[in-house]
N, C-alpha and C. Protein backbone atom coordinates (compact mmCIF):
# COMPACT_ATOMS: atom_id res chain seq x y z
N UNK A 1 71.30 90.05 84.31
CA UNK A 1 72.62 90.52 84.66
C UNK A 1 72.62 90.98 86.11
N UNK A 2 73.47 90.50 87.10
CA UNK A 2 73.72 91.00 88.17
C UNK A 2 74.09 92.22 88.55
N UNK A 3 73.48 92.69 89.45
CA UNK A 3 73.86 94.16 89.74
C UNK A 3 75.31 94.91 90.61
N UNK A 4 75.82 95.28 89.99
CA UNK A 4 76.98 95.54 90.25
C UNK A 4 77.11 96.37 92.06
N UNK A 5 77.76 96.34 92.63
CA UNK A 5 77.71 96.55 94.10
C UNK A 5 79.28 97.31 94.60
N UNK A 6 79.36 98.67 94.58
CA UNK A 6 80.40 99.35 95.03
C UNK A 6 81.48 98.23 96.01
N UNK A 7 82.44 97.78 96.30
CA UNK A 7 83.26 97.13 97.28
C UNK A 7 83.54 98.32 98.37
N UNK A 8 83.30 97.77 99.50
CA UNK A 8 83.72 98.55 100.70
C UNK A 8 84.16 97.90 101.36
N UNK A 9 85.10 98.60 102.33
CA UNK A 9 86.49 97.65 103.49
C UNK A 9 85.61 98.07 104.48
N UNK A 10 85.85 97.15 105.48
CA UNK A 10 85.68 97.48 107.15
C UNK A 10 87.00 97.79 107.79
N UNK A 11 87.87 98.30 106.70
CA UNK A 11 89.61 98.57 108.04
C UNK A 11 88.88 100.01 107.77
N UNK A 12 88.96 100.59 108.72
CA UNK A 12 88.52 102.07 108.92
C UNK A 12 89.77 103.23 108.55
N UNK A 13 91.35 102.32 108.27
CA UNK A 13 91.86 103.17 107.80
C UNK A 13 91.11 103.97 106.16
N UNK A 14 90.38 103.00 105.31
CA UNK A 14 90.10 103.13 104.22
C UNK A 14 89.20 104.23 104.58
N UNK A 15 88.15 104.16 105.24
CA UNK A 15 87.03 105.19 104.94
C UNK A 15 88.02 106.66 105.30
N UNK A 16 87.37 107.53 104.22
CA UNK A 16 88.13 108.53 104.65
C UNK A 16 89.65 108.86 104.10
N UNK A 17 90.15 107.68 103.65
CA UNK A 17 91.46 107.70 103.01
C UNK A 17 91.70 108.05 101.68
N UNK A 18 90.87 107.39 100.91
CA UNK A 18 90.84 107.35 99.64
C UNK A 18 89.66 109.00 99.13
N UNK A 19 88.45 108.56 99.71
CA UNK A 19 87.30 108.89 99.58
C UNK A 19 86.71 109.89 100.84
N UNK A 20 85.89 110.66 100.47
CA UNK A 20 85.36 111.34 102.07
C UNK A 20 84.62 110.79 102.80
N UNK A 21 84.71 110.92 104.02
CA UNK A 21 84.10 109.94 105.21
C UNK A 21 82.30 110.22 105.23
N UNK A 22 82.14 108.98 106.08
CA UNK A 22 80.65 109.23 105.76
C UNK A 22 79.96 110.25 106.14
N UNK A 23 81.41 111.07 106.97
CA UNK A 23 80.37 112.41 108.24
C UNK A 23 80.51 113.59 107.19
N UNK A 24 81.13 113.21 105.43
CA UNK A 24 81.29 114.38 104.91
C UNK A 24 80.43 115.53 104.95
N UNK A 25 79.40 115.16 104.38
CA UNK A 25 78.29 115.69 104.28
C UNK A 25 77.72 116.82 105.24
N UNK A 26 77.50 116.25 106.39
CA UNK A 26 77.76 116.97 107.90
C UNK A 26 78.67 117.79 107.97
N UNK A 27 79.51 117.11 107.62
CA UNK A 27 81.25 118.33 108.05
C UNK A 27 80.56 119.56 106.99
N UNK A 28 80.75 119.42 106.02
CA UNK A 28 80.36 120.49 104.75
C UNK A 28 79.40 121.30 104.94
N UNK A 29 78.19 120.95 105.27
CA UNK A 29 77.45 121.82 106.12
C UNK A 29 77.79 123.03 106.78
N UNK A 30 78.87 122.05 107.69
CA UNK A 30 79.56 123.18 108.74
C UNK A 30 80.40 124.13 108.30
N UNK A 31 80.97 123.78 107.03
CA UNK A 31 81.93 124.50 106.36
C UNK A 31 81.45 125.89 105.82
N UNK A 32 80.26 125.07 104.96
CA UNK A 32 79.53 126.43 104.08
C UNK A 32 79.21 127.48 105.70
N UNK A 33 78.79 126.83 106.55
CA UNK A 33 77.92 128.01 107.52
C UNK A 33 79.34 129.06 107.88
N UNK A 34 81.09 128.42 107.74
CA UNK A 34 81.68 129.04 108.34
C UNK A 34 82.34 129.91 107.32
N UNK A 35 81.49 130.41 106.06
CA UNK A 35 81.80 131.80 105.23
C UNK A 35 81.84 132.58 105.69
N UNK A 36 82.47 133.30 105.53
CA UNK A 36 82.84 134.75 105.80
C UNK A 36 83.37 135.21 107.19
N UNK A 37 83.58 133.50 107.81
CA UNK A 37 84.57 133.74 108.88
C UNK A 37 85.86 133.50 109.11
N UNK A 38 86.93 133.63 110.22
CA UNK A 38 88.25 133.92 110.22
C UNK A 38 88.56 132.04 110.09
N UNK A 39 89.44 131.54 109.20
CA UNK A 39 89.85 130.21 109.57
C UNK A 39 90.88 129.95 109.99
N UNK A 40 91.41 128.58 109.91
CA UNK A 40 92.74 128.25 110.13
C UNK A 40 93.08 126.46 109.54
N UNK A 41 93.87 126.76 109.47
CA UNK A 41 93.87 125.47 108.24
C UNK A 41 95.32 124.42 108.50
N UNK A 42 94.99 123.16 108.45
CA UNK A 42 95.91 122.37 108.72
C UNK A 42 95.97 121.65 107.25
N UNK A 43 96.73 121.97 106.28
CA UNK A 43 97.04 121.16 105.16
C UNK A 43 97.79 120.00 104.89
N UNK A 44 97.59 118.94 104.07
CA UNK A 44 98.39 117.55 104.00
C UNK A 44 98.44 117.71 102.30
N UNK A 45 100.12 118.02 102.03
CA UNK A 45 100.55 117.61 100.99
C UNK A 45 101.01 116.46 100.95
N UNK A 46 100.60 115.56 100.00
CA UNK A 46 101.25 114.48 99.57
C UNK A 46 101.82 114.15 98.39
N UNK A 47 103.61 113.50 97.82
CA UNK A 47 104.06 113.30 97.04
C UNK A 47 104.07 111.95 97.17
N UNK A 48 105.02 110.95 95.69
CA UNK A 48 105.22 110.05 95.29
C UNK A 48 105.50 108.97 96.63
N UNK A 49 106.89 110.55 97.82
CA UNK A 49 107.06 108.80 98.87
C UNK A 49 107.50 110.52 100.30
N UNK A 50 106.59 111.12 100.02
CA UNK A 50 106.68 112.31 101.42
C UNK A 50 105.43 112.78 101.60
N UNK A 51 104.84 113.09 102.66
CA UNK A 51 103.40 113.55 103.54
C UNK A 51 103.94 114.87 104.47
N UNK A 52 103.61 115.76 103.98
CA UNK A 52 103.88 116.89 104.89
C UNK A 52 102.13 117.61 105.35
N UNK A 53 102.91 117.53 106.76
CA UNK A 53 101.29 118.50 107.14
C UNK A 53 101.56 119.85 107.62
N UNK A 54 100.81 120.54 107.22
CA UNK A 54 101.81 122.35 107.60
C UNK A 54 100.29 122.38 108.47
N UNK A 55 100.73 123.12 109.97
CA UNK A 55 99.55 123.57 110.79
C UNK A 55 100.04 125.92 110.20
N UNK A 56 99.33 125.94 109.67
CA UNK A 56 99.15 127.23 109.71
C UNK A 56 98.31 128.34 110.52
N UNK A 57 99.27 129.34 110.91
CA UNK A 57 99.28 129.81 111.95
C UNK A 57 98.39 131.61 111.84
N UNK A 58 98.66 131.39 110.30
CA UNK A 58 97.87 133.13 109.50
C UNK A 58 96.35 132.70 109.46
N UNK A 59 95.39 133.20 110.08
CA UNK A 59 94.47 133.21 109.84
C UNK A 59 93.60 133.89 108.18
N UNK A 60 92.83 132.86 107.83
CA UNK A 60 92.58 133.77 106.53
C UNK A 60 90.49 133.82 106.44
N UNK A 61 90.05 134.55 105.51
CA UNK A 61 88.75 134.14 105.31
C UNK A 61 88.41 133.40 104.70
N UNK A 62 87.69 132.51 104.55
CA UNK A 62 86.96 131.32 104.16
C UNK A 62 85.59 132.66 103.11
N UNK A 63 85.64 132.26 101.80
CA UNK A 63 85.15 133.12 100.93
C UNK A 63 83.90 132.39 100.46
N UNK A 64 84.45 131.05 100.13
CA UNK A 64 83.24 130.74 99.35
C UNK A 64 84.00 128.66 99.43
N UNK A 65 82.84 127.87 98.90
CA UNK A 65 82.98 126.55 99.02
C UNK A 65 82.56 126.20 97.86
N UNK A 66 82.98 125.51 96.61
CA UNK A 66 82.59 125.91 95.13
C UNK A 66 82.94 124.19 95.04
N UNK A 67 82.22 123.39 94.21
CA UNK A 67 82.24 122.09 93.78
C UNK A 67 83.38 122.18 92.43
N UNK A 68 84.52 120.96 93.20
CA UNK A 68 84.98 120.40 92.01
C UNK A 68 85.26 119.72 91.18
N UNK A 69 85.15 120.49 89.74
CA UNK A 69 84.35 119.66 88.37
C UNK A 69 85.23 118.55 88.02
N UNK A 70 86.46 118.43 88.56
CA UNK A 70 86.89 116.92 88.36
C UNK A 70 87.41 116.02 89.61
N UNK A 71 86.59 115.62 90.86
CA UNK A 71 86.74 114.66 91.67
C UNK A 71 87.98 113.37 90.98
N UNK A 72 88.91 113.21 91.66
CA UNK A 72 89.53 112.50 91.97
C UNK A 72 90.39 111.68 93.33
N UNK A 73 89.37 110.11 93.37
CA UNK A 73 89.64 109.67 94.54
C UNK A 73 92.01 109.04 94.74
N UNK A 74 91.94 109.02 93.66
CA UNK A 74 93.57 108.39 93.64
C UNK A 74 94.21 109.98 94.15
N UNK A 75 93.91 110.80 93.35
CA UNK A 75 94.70 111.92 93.97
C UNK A 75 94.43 112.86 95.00
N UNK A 76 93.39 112.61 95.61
CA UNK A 76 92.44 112.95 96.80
C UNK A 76 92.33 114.19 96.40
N UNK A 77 90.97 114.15 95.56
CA UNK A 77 91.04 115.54 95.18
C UNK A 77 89.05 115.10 95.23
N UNK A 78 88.73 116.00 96.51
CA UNK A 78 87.36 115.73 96.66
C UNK A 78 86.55 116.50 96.31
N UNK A 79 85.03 116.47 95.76
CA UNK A 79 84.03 117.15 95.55
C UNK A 79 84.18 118.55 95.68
N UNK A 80 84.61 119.30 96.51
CA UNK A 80 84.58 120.56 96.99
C UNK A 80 86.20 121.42 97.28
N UNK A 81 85.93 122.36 96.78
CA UNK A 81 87.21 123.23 97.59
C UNK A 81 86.80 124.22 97.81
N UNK A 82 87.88 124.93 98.76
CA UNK A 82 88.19 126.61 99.37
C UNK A 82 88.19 127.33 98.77
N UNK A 83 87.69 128.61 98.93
CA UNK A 83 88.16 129.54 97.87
C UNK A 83 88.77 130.70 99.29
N UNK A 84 89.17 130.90 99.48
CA UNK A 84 90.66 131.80 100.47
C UNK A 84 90.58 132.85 100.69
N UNK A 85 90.30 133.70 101.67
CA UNK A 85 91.03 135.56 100.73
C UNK A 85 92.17 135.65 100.82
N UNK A 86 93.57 134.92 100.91
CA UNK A 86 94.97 135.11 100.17
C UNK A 86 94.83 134.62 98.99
N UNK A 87 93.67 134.06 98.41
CA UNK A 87 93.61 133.66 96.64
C UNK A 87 93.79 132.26 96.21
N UNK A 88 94.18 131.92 97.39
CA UNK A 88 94.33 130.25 97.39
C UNK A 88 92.79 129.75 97.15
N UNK A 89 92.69 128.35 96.56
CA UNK A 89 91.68 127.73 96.30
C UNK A 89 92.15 126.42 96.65
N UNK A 90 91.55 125.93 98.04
CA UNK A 90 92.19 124.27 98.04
C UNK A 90 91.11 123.01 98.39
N UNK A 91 92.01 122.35 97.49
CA UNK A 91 90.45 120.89 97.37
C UNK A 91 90.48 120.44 99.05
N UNK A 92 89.07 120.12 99.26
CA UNK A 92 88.77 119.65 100.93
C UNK A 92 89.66 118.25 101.30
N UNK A 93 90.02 117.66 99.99
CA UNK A 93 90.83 116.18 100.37
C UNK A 93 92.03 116.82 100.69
N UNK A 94 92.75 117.51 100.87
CA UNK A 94 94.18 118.31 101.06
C UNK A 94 94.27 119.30 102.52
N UNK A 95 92.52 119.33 102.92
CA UNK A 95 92.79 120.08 104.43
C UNK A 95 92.61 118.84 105.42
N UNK A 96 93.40 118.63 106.44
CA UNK A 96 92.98 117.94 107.54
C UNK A 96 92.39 118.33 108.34
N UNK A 97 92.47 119.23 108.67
CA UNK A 97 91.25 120.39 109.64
C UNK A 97 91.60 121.71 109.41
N UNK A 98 90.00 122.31 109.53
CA UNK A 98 89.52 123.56 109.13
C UNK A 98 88.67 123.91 110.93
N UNK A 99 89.61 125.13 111.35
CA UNK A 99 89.20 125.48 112.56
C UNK A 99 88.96 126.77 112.90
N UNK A 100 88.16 127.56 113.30
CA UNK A 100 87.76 128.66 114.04
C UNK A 100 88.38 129.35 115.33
N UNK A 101 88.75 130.40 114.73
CA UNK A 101 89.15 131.29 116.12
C UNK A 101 90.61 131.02 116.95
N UNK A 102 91.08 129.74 116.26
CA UNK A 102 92.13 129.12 116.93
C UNK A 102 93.19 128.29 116.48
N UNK A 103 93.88 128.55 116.42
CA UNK A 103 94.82 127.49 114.74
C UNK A 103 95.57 126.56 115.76
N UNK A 104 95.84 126.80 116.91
CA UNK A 104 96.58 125.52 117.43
C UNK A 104 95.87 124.72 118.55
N UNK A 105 95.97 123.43 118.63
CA UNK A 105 94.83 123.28 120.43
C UNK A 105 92.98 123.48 120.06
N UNK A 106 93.00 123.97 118.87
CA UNK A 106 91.19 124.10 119.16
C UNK A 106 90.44 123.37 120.12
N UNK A 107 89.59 123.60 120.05
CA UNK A 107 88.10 123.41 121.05
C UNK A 107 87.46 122.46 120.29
N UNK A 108 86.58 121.35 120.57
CA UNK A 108 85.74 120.93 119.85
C UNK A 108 85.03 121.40 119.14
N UNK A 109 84.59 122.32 119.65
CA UNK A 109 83.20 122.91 118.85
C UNK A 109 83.82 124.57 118.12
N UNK A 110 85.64 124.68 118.04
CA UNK A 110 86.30 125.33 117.09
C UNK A 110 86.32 124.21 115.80
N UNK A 111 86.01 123.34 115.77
CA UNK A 111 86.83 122.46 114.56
C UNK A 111 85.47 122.50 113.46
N UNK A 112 85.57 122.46 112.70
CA UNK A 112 84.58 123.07 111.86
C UNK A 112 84.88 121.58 110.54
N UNK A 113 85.79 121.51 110.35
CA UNK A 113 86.58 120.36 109.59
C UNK A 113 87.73 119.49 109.65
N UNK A 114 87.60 118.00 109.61
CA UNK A 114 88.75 116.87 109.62
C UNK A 114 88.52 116.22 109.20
N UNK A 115 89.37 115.73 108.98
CA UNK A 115 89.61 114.25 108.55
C UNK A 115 90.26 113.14 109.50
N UNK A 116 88.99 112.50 110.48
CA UNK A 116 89.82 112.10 111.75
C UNK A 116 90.95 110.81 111.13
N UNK A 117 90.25 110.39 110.23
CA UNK A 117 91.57 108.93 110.14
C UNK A 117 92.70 109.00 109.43
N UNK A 118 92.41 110.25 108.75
CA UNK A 118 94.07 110.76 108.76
C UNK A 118 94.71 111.23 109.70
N UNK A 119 94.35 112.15 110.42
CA UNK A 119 94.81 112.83 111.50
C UNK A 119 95.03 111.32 112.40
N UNK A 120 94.02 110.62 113.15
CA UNK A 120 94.99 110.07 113.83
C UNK A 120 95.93 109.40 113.12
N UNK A 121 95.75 108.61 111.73
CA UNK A 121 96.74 107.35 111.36
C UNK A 121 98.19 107.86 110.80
N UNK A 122 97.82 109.45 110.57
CA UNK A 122 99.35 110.27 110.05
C UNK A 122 99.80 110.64 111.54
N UNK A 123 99.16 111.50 112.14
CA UNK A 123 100.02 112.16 113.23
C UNK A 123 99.98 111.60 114.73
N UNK A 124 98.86 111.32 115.38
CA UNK A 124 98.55 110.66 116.35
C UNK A 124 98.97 109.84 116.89
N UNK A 125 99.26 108.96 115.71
CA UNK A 125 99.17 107.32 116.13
C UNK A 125 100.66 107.31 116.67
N UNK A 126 100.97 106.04 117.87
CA UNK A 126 101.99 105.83 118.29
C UNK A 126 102.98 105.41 117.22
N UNK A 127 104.36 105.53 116.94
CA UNK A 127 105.16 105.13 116.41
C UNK A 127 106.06 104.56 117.02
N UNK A 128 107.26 103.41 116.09
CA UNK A 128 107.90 102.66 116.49
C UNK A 128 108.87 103.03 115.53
N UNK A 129 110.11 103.22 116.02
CA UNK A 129 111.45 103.60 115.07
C UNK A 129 112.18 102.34 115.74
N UNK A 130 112.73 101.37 114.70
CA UNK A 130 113.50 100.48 114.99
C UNK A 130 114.01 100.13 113.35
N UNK A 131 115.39 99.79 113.83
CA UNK A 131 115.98 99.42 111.80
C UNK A 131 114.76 98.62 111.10
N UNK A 132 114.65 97.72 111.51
CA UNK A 132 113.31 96.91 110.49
C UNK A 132 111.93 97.91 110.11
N UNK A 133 112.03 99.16 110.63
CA UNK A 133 110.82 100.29 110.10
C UNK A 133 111.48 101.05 109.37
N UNK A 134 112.29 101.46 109.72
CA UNK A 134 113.33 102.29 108.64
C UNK A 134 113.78 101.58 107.44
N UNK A 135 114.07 100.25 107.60
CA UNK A 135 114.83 99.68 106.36
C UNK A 135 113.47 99.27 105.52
N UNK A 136 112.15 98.64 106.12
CA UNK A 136 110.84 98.62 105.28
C UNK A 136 110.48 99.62 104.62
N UNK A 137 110.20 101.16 105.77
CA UNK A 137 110.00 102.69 105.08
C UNK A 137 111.18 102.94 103.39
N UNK A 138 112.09 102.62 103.88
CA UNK A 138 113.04 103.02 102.79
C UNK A 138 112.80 102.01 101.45
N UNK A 139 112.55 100.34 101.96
CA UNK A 139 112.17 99.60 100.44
C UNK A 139 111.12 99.93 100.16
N UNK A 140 109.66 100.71 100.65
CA UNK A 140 108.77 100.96 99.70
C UNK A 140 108.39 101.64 99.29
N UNK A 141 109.41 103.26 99.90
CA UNK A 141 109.93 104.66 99.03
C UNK A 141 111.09 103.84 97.83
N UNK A 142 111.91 102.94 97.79
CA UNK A 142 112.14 103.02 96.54
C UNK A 142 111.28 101.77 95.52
N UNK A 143 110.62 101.37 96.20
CA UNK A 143 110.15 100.47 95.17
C UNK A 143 108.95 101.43 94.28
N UNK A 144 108.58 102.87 94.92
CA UNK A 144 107.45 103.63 94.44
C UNK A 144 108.18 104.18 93.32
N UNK A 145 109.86 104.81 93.62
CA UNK A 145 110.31 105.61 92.68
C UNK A 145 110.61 104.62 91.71
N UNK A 146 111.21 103.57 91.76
CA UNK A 146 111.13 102.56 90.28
C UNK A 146 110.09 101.57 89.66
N UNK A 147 109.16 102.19 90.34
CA UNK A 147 107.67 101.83 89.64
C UNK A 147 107.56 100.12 89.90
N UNK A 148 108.00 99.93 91.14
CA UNK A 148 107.65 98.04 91.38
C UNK A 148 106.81 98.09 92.51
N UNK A 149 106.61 97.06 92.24
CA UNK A 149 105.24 96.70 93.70
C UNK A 149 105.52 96.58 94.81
N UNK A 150 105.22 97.35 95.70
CA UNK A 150 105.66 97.46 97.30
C UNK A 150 106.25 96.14 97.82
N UNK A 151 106.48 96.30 98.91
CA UNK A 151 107.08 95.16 99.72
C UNK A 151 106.31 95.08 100.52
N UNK A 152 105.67 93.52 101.40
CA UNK A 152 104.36 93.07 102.33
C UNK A 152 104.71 93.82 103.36
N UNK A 153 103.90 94.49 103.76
CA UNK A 153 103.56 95.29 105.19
C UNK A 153 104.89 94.68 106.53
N UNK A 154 105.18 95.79 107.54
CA UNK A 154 105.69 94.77 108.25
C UNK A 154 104.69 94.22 109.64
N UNK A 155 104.45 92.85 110.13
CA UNK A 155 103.78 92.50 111.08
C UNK A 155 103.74 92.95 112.34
């Protein structure tokens, strides 16, 4: 019997999208070392057909980094979460960056945690507003809410 072989993409939007990037590991490191210090947190909620990213501006403590017992890559809900001192507990697939000393503008060596290919491919990246993006954006927010299969990318 042949041995079965994980599938992996080379579009680099994927790494990181679905799943944590290969620098997870590394990043996490950095995370645990930054217990019991002041953070700042850039969160990405995502619904059915909306992406909101809140840059928060309250600094809080970073308490503890606790593994969680049900990983899910569809709902980006990764290996690990926050544990807060406002009481919040949030899975690491839901922060886009976790930064030190500085919640807006950080420093390189403030950033403690990201997720670069979200960050650039959500916020970064250049955009184009023209009716044919708007009228695509809008058929494959409703093709999500009536449960049909997207419409082909536009070129």
């Amino acid at each position: 019997m042949a041995e079965l072989k994980p599938q992996t993409s080379r579009n680099p939007l994927h790494e990181g999208y679905l799943w944590p990037s290969a620098d997870y590991d590394q990043q996490l490191a950095g995370v645990r070392e930054a217990i019991g210090r002041t953070v700042y947190l850039v969160r990405l909620d995502f619904s059915d057909i909306n992406l909101s990213v809140t840059l928060e501006n309250k600094a809080v403590t970073l308490l503890e980094v606790v593994n969680f017992p049900a990983p899910d890559p569809a709902r980006r809900l990764y290996p690990h979460m926050l544990i807060l001192s406002d009481g919040r507990g949030i899975n690491l697939g839901h922060i886009a960056r976790l930064s030190c000393d500085q919640a807006f503008s950080p420093k390189p060596e403030q950033i403690v945690y990201q997720q670069k290919v979200l960050l650039h491919h959500w916020l970064f990246r250049e955009r184009r507003l023209s009716p044919q993006t708007i009228r695509h954006t809008s058929q494959v927010q409703l093709a999500r809410i009536l449960g049909r299969i997207e419409p082909r990318q536009l070129e």
